[in-house]
C-alpha atoms as a PDB file:
ATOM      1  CA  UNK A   1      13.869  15.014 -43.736  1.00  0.00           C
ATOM      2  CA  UNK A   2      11.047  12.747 -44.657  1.00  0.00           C
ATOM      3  CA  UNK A   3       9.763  11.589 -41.760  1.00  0.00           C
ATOM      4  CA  UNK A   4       9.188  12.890 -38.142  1.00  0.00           C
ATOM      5  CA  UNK A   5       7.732  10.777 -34.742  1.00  0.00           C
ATOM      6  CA  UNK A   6       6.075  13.686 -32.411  1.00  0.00           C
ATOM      7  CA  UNK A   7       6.364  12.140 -28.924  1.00  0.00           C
ATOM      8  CA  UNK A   8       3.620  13.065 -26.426  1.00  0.00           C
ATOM      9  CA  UNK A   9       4.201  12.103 -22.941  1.00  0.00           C
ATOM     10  CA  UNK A  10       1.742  14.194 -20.838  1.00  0.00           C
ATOM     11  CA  UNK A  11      -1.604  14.771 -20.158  1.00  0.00           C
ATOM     12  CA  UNK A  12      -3.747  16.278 -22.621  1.00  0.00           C
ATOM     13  CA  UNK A  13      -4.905  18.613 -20.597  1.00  0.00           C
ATOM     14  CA  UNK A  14      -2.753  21.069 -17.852  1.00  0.00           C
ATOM     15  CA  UNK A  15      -0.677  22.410 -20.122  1.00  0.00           C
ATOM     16  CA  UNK A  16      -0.422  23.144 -24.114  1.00  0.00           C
ATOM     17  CA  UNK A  17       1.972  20.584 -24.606  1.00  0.00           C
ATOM     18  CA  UNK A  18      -0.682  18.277 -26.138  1.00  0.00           C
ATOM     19  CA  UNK A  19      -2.307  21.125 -28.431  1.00  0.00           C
ATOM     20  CA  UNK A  20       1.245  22.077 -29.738  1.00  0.00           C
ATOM     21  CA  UNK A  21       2.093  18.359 -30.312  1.00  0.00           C
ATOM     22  CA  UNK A  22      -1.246  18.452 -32.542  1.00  0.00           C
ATOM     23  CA  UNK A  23      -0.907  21.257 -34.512  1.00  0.00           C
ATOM     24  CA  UNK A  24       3.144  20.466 -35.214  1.00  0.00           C
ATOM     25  CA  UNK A  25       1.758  17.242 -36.480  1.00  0.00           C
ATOM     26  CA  UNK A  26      -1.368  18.631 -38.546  1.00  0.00           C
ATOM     27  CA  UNK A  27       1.285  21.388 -39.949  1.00  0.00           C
ATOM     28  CA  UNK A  28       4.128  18.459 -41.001  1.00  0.00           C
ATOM     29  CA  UNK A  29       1.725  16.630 -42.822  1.00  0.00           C
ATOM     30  CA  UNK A  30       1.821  18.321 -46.452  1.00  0.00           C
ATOM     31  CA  UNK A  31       5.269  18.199 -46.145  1.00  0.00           C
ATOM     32  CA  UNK A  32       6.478  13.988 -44.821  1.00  0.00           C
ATOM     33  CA  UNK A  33       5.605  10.754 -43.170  1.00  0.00           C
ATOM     34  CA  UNK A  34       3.895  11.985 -39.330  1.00  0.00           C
ATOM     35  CA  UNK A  35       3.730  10.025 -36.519  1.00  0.00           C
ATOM     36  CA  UNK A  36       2.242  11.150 -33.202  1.00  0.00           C
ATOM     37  CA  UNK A  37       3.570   8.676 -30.484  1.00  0.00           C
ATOM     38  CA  UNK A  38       1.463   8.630 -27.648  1.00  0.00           C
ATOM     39  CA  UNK A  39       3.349   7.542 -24.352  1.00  0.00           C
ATOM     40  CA  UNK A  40       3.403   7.592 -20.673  1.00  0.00           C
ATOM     41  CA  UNK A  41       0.507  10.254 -19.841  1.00  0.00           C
ATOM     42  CA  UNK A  42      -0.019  11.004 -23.137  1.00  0.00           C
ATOM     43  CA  UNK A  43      -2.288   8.180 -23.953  1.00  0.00           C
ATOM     44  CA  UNK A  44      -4.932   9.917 -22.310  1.00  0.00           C
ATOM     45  CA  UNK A  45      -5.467  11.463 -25.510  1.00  0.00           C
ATOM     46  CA  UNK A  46      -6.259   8.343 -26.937  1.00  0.00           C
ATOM     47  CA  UNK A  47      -9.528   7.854 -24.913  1.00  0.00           C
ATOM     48  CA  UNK A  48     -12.683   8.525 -26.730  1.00  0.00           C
ATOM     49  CA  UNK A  49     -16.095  10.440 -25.440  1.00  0.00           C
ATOM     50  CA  UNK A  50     -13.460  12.936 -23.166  1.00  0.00           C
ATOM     51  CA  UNK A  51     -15.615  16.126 -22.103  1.00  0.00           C
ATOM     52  CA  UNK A  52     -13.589  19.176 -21.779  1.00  0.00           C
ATOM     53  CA  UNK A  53     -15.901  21.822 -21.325  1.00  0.00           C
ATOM     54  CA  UNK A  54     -15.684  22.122 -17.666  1.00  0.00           C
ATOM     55  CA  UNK A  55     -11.890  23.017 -18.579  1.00  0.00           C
ATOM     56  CA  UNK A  56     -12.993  25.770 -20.972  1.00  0.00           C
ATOM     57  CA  UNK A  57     -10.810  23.803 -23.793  1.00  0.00           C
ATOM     58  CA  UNK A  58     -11.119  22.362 -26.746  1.00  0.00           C
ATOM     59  CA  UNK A  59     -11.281  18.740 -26.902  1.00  0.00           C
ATOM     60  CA  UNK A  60      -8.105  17.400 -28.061  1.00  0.00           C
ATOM     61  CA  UNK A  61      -8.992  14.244 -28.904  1.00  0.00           C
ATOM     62  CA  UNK A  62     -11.892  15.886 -31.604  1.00  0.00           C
ATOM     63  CA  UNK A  63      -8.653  17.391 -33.294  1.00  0.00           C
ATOM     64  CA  UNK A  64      -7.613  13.348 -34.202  1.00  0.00           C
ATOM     65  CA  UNK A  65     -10.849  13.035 -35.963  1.00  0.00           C
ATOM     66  CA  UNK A  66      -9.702  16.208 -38.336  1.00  0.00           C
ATOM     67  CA  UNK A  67      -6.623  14.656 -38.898  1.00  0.00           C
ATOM     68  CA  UNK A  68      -7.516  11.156 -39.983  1.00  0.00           C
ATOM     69  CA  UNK A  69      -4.343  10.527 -42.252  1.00  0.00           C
ATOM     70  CA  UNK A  70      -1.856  11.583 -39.215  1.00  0.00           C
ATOM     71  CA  UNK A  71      -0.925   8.369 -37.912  1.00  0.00           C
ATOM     72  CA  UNK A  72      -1.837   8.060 -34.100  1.00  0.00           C
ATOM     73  CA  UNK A  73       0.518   4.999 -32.234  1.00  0.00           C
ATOM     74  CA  UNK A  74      -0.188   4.351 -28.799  1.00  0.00           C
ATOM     75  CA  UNK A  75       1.599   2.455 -26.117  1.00  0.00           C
ATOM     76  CA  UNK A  76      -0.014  -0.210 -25.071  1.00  0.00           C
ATOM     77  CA  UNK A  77       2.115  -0.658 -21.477  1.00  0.00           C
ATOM     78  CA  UNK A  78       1.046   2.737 -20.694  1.00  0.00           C
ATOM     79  CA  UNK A  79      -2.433   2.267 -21.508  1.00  0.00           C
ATOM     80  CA  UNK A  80      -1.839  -1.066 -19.519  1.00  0.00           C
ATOM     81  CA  UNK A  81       0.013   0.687 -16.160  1.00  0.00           C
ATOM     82  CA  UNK A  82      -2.819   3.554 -16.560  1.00  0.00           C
ATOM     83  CA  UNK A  83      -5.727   0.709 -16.346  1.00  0.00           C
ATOM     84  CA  UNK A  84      -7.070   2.551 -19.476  1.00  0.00           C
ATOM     85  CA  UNK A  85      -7.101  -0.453 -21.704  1.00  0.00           C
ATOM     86  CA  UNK A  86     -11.240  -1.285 -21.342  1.00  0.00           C
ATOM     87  CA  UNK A  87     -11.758   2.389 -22.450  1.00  0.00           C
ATOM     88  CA  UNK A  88     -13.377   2.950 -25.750  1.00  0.00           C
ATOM     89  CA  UNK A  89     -10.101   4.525 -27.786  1.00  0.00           C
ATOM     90  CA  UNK A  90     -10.664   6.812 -30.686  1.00  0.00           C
ATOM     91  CA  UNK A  91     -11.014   4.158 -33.820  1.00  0.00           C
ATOM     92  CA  UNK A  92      -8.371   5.981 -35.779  1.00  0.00           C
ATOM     93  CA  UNK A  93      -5.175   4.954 -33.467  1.00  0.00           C
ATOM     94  CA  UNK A  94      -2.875   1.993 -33.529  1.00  0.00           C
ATOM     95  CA  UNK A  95      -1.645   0.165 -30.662  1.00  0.00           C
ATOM     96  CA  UNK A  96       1.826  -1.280 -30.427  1.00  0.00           C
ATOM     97  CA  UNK A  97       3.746  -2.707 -27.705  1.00  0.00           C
ATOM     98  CA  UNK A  98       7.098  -1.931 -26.869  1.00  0.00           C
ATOM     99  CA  UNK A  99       8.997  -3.070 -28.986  1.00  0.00           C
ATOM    100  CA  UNK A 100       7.064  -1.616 -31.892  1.00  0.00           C
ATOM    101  CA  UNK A 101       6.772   1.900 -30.355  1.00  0.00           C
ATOM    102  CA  UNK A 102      10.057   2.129 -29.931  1.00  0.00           C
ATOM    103  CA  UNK A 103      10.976   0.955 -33.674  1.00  0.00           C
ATOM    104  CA  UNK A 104       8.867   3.519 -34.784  1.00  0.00           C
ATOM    105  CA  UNK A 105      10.232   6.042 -33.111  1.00  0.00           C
ATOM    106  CA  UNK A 106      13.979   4.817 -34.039  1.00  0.00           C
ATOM    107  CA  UNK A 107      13.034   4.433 -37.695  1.00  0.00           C
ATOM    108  CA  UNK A 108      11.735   8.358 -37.946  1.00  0.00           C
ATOM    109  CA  UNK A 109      14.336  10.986 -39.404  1.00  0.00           C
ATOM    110  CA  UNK A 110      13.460  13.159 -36.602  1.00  0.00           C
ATOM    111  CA  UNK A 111      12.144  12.634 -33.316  1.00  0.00           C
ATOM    112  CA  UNK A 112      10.463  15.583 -31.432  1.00  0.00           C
ATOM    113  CA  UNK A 113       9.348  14.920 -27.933  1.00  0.00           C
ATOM    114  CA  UNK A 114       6.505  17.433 -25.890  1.00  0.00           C
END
């Protein structure tokens, strides 16, 4: 396998799907080609400045910084549908609409969704 798309479609924060979705990603990284597709609820992640402290967790979207060669490709309709496209996004991220997503995700040897 030289390539794997880690799909995220939840919240960042309510459960350790995002966290494990992360570290899978950080881990596969030595080894192929990483994507982490962020979709649905998951773009949430992509939202820069988030404040987690209250929640007594780390801030997930600090973890992107650490990773700066794991490719980051957000949805743009559910940034749209989530009225989360004026936010300031984390610089490192790409957008891509639908059709794009979606060829990324097709185009991966393995997808693995969280």
């Amino acid at each position: 396998m030289k390539s794997v798309f880690y799909l995220l479609d939840t919240a960042p924060y309510g459960s350790e799907k995002a966290f494990g979705a992360l570290n899978a990603a950080a881990v596969s990284l030595c080894e192929m080609d990483v994507t982490l597709g962020l979709y649905r609820d998951g773009v949430y992640l992509a939202v820069a400045g988030q404040d987690s402290r209250k929640l007594g967790l780390p801030n997930l979207a600090d973890i992107l910084y650490a990773y700066g060669e794991l490719r980051v490709l957000v949805h743009e309709p559910s940034l749209m549908e989530r009225h989360l496209f004026g936010e300031i996004l984390i610089e490192t991220l790409e957008l891509a609409d639908e059709e794009e997503f979606f060829e990324a995700m097709e185009s991966s040897d393995c997808v693995i969704s969280f």
